[in-house]
Protein backbone atom coordinates (compact mmCIF):
# COMPACT_ATOMS: atom_id res chain seq x y z
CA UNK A 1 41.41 109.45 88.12
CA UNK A 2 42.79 109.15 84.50
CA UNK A 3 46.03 111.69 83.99
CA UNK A 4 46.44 114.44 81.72
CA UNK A 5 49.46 114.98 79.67
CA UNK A 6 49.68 118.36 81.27
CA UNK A 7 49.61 115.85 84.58
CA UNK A 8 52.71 113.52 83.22
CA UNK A 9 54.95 116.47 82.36
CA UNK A 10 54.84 118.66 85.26
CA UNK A 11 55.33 114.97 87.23
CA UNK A 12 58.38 114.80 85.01
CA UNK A 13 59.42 118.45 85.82
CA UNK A 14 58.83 118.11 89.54
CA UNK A 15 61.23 114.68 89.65
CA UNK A 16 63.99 116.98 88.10
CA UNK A 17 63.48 119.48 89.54
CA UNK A 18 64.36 118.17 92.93
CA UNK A 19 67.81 116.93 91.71
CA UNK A 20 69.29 117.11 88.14
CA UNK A 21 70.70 114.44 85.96
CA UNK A 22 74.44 113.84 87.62
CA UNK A 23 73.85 115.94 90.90
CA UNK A 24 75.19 113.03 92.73
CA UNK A 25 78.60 113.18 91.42
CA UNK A 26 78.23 117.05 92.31
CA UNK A 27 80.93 116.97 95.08
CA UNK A 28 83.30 119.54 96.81
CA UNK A 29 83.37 122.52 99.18
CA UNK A 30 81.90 124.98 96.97
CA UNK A 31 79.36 125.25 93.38
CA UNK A 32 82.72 125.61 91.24
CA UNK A 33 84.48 122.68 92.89
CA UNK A 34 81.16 120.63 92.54
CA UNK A 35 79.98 121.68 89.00
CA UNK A 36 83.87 120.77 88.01
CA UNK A 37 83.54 117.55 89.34
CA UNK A 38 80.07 116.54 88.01
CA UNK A 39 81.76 117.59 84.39
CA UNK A 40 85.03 115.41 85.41
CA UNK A 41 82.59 112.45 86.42
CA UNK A 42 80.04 112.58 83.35
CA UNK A 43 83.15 112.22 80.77
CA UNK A 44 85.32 109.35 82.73
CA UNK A 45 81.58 107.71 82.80
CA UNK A 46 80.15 108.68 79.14
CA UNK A 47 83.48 109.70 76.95
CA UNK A 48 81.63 108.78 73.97
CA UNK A 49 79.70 112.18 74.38
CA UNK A 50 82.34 113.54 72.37
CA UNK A 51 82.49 111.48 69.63
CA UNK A 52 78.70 111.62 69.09
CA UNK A 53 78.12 115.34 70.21
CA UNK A 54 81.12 116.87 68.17
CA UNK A 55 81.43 119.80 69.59
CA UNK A 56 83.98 121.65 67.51
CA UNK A 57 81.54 121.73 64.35
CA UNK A 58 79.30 124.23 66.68
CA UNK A 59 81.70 126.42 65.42
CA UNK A 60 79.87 129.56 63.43
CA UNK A 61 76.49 128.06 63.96
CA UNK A 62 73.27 128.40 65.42
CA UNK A 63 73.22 125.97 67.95
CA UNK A 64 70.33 124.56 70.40
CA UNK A 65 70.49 122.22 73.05
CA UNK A 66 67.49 120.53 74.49
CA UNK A 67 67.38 119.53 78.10
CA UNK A 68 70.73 121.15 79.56
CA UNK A 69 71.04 119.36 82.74
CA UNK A 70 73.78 120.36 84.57
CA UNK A 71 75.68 122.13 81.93
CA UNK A 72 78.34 120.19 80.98
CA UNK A 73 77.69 119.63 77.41
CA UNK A 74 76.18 123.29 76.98
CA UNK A 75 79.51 124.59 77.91
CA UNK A 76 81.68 122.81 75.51
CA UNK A 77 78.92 123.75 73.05
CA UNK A 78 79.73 127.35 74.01
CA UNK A 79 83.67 126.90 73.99
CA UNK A 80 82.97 126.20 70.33
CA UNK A 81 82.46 129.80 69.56
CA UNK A 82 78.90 129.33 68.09
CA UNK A 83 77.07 131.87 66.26
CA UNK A 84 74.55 131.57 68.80
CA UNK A 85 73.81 129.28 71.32
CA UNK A 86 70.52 128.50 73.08
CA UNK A 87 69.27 126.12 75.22
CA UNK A 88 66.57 124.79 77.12
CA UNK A 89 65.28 123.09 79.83
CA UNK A 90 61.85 122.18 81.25
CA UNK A 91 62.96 123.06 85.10
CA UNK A 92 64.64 126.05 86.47
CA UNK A 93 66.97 123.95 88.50
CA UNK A 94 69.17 123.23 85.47
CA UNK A 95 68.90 126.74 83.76
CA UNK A 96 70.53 127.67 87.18
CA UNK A 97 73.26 125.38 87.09
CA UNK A 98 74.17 126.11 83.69
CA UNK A 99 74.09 129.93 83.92
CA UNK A 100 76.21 129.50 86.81
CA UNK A 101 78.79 127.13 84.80
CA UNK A 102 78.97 129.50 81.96
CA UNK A 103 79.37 132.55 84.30
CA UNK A 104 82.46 130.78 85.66
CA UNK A 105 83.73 130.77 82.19
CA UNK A 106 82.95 134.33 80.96
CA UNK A 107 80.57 132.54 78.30
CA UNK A 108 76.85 133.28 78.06
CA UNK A 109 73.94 131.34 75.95
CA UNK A 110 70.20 132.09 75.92
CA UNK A 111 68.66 130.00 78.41
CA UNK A 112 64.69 129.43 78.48
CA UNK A 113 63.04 127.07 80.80
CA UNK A 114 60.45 125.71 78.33
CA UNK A 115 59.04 123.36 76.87
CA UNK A 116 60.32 120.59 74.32
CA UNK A 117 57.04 120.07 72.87
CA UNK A 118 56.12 123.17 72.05
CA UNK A 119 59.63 124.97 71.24
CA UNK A 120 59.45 128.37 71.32
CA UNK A 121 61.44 129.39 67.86
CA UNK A 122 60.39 130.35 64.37
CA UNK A 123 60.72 127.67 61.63
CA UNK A 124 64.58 127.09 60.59
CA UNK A 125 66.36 128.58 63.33
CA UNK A 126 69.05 126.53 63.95
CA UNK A 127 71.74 124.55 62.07
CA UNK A 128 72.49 122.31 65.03
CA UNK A 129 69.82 120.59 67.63
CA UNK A 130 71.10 118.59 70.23
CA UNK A 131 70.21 116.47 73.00
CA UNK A 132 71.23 113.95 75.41
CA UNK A 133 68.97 111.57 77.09
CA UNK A 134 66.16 113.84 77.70
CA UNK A 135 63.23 113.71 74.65
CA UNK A 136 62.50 109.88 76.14
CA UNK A 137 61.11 112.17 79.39
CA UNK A 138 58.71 113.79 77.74
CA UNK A 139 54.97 112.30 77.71
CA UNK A 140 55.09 112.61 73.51
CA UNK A 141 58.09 112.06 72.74
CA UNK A 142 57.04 112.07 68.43
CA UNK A 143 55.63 115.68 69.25
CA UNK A 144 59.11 117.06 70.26
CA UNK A 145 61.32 115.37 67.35
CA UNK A 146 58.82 117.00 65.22
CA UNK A 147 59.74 119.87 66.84
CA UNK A 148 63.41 119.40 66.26
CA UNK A 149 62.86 119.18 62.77
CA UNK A 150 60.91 122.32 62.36
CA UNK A 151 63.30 124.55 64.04
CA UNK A 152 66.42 122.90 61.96
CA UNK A 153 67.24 125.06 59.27
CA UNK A 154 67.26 122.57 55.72
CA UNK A 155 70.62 120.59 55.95
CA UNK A 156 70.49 121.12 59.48
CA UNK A 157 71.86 117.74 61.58
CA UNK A 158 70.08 116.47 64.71
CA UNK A 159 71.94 114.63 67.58
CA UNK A 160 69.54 113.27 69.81
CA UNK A 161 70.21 110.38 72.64
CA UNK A 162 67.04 108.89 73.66
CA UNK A 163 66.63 105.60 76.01
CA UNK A 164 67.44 102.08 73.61
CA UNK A 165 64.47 99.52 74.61
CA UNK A 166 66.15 96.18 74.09
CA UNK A 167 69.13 97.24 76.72
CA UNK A 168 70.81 95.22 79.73
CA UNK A 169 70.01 98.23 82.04
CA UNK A 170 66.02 97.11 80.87
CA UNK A 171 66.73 93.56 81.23
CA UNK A 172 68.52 94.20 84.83
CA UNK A 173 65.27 96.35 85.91
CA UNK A 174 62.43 93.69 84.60
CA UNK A 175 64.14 90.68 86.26
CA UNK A 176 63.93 92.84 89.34
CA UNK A 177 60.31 94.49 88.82
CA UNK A 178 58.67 92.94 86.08
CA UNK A 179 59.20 89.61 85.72
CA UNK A 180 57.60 87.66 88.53
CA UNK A 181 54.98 90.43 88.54
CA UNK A 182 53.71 89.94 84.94
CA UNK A 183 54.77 93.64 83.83
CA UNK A 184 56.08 94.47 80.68
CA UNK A 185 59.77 96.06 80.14
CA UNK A 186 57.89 99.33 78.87
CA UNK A 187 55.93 99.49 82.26
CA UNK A 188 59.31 98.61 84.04
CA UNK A 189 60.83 101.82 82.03
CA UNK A 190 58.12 103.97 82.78
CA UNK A 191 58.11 103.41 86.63
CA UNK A 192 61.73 101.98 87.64
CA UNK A 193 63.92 103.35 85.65
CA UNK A 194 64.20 107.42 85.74
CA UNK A 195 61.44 110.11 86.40
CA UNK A 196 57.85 108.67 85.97
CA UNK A 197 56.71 107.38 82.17
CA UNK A 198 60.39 107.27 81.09
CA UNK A 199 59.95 105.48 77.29
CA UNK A 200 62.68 103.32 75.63
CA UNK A 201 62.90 103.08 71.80
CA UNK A 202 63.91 100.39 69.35
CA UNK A 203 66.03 101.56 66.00
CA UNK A 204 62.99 100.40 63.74
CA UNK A 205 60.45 102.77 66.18
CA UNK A 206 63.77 105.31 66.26
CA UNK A 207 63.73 105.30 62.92
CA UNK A 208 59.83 105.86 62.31
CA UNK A 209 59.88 108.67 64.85
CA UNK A 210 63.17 110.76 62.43
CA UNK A 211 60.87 109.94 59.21
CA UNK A 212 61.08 113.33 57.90
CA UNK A 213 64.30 113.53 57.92
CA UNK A 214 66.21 113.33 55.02
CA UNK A 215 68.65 110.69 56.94
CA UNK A 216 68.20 108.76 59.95
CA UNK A 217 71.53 106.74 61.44
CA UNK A 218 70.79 105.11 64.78
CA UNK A 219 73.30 102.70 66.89
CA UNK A 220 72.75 101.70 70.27
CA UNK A 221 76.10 102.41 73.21
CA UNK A 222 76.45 100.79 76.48
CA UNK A 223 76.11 102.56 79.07
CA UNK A 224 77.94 102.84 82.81
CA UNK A 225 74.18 101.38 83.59
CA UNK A 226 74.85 98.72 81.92
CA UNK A 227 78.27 98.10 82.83
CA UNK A 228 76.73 98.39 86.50
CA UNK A 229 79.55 101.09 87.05
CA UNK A 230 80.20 103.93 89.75
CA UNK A 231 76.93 105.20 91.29
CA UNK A 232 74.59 103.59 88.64
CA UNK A 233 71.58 102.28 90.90
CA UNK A 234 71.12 104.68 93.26
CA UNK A 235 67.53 104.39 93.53
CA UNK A 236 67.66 100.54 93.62
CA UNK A 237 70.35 99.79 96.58
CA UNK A 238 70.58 96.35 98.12
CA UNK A 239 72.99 93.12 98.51
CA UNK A 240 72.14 91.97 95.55
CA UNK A 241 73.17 95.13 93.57
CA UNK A 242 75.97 95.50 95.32
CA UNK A 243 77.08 91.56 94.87
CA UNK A 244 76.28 92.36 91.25
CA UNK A 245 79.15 95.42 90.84
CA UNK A 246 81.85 92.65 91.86
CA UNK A 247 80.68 90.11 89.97
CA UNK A 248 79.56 91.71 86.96
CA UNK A 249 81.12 90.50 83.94
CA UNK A 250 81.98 93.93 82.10
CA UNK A 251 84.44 92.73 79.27
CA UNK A 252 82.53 89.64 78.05
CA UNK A 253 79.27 91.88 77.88
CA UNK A 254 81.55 94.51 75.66
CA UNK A 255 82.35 91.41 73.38
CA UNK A 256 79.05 89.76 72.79
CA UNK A 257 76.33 92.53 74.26
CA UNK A 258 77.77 95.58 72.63
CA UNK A 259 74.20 95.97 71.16
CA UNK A 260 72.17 96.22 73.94
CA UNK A 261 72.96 99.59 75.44
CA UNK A 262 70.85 101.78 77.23
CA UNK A 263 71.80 104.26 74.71
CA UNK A 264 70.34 104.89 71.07
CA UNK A 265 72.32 107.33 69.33
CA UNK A 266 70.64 109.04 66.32
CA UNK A 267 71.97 111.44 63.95
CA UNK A 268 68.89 113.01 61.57
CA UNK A 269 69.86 115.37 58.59
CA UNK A 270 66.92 117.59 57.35
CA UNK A 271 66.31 117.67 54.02
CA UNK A 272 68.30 120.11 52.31
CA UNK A 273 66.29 123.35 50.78
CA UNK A 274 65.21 122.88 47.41
């Protein structure tokens, strides 16, 4: 029986809903101690959030996150001192860790488990969209970037990290999966790699998808995936995995591989009012 979008997404929900993007590094006697420590791990792991995210320019703005996860980003987006700050998330899971994170900090946003496909906001809402690794989840993906770009207010900047195609983390998974199976690295994505239909993007189709913006830069980062670093692999255990972590040869593939990270980082400006 053929699957329905409607099918693909609430697969997508249901896969996060049953543990959220960094649970695992969750740890510690009680939900403070373990939403601290999922924070402490996702920067030590991804510190490059900051320089990409830029928190500190949330500052007076209208802000909206897309997929919240866990939190940790939302809260430094409210730290900030935003105008407003909003964000969502398709499962209720994550709207309950991140109330619960903000709560510890006295801070509040408006938090909507919805839809990133069909956002519910009026035209030029916001001044600031954001999102990390989440709009590759979602069965159309071109749907909800259009979506970003209607809710931006003109001028308005778009961070968005979505999955990069050509990526060692892809590579690693296909040689595994794909390879000596005669599957494709987009099937290998889209069944191996995180909840089901998962979608990696080159810059040129990164590029196409941010055409109405009024700028498009996108640059791909490595990623603790590819670096084969602290608990990346968790649903792929085994001797050779394991053998791989030792051996793996992390500074020669920052020299020559710096290109082929997981990560594709685009920054989209809308067009500024006429």
């Amino acid at each position: 029986m053929a699957t329905t979008a409607d099918d693909e997404k609430r697969a997508v929900q249901e896969f996060w809903n049953r543990e959220s993007c960094g649970e695992v590094y969750a740890v510690g006697d009680n939900a403070a101690e373990q939403l601290d420590a999922q924070a402490r791990a996702r920067y030590e792991l991804e510190p490059y959030i900051f320089d990409f995210a830029r928190f500190a320019e949330g500052r007076g703005r209208d802000v909206l996150e897309i997929g919240v996860g866990m939190g940790a980003d939302h809260l430094q987006w409210a730290k900030s001192s935003p105008r407003s700050l909003t964000g969502i998330d398709l499962t209720p899971r994550a709207i309950e860790h991140t109330r619960a994170r903000l709560q510890a900090y006295a801070l509040s946003s408006t938090l909507q488990c919805t839809d990133a496909e069909h956002l519910p906001f009026a035209d030029n809402s916001f001044d600031i969209v954001y999102s990390w690794g989440v709009l590759h989840h979602s069965p159309d993906t071109p749907r909800a970037i259009n979506e970003v770009h209607r809710v931006l207010r003109p001028g308005g900047m778009a961070r968005i990290m979505i999955y990069h195609y050509w990526s060692i983390t892809g590579y690693l998974l296909w040689l595994r999966y794909g390879m000596f199976r005669g599957r494709s690295l987009t099937h290998v994505y889209a069944k191996y790699l995180e909840s089901p239909g998962t979608k990696a993007y080159t810059v040129a189709q990164a590029e196409d998808m941010f055409g109405r913006f009024k700028s498009v830069s996108a640059r791909s980062q490595l990623s603790f995936g590819d670096l084969l670093e602290s608990e990346v692999g968790q649903r792929h255990r085994g001797p050779l995995l394991s053998l791989a972590k030792t051996l793996w040869p992390r500074a020669l593939i920052r020299r020559v591989l710096s290109r082929h990270g997981l990560m594709l980082l685009v920054e989209a400006r809308k067009n500024p009012a006429p």
